[in-house]
Protein backbone atom coordinates (compact mmCIF):
# COMPACT_ATOMS: atom_id res chain seq x y z
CA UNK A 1 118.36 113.13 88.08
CA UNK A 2 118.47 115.07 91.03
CA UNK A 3 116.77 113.49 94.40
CA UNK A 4 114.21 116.26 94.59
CA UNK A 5 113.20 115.55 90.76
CA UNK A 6 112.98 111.79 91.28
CA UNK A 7 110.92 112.70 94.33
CA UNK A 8 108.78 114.85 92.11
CA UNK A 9 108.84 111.80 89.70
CA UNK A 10 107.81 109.18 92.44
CA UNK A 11 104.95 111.14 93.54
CA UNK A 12 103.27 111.58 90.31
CA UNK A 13 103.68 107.72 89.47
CA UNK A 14 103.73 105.90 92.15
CA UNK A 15 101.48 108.10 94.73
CA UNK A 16 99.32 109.29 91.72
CA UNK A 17 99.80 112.72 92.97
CA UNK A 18 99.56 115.82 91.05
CA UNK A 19 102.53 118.02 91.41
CA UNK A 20 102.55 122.04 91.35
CA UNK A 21 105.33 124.64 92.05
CA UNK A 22 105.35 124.41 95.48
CA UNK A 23 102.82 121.22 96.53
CA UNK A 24 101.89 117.99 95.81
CA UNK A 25 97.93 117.61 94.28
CA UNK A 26 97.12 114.49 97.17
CA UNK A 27 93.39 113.76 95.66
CA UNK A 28 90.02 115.54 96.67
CA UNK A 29 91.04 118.96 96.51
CA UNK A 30 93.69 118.44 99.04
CA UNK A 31 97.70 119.35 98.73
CA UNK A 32 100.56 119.18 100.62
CA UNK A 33 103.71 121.74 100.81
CA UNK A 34 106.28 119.73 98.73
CA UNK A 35 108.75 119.77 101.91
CA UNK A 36 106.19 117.18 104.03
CA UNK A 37 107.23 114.58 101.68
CA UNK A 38 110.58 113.66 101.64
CA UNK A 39 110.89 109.90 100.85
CA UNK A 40 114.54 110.33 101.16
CA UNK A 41 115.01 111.04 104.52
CA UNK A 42 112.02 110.22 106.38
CA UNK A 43 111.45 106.82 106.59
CA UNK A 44 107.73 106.84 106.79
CA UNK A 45 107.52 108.43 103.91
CA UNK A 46 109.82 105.83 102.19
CA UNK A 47 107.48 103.28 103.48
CA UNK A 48 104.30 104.51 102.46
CA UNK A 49 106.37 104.99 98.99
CA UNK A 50 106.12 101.14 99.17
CA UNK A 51 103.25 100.19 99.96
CA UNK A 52 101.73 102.09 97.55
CA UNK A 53 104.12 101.07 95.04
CA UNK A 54 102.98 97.37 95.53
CA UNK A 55 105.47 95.60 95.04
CA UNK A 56 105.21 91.57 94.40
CA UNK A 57 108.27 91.48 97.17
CA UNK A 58 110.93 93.23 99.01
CA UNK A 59 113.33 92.22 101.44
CA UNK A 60 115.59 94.95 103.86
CA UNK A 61 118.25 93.91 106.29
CA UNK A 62 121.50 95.42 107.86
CA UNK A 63 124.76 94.12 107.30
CA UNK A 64 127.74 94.43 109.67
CA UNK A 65 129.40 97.09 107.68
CA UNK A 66 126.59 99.40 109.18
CA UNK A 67 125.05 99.60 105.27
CA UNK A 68 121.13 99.00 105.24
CA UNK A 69 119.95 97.24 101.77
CA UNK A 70 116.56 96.96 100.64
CA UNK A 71 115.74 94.68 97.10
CA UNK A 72 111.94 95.56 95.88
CA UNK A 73 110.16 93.73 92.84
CA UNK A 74 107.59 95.70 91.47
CA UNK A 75 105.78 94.63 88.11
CA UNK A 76 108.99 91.41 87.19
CA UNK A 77 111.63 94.25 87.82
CA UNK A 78 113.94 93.96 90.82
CA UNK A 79 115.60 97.09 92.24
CA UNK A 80 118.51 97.02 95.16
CA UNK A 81 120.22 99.61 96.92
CA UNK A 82 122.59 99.49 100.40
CA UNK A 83 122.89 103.00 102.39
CA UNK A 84 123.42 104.44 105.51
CA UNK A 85 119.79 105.41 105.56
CA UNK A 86 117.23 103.03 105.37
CA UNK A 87 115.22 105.80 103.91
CA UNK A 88 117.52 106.62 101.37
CA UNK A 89 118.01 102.43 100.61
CA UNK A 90 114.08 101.94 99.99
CA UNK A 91 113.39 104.86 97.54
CA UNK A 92 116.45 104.22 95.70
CA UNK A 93 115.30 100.53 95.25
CA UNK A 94 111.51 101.74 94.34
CA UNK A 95 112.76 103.72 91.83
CA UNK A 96 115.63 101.39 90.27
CA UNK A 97 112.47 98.81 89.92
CA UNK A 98 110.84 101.22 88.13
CA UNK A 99 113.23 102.03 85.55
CA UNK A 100 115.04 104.70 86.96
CA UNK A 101 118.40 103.43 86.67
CA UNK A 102 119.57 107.26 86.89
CA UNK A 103 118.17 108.10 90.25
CA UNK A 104 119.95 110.39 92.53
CA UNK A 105 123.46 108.46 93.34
């Protein structure tokens, strides 16, 4: 699964966004341009990926080899991932708790 598609995936069920061609369907007849949400690389967006995503707990932290890790429960399923992006570490744990296992490597 590519990172855009597990982005498009993430929005729909963890946002509860709509998704169209070129946007994301935010709620009340609103939309965004699909480029304005890029979990992957912005870190606020990978943050407001989890919070909404609830999870029961996560933990982040930097290790001396420069990697970032982040470890997210979310519904008795744990998820980890260590990157150079703390971005890129969060989303990929968000969506190996999901059940994602395939998500953009």
């Amino acid at each position: 699964m590519t990172a855009d598609h597990l982005t498009v995936v993430l929005a729909e069920q963890v946002m509860g966004w709509g998704v169209a061609p070129d946007r994301f369907l935010v709620g009340h007849r609103s939309w965004i341009p699909r480029w304005r949400f890029q979990p992957w690389e912005r870190l606020e967006d990978a943050f407001c990926l989890l919070e909404k995503a609830q999870p029961e707990q996560y933990r982040m932290g930097a290790g001396r080899d420069g990697l970032f890790s982040a470890q997210v429960q979310i519904q008795g399923r744990v998820g980890e991932a260590r990157d150079g992006s703390k971005a890129r570490a969060i989303t990929l744990a968000i969506a190996r708790a999901l059940g994602l296992e395939e998500a953009a490597e």
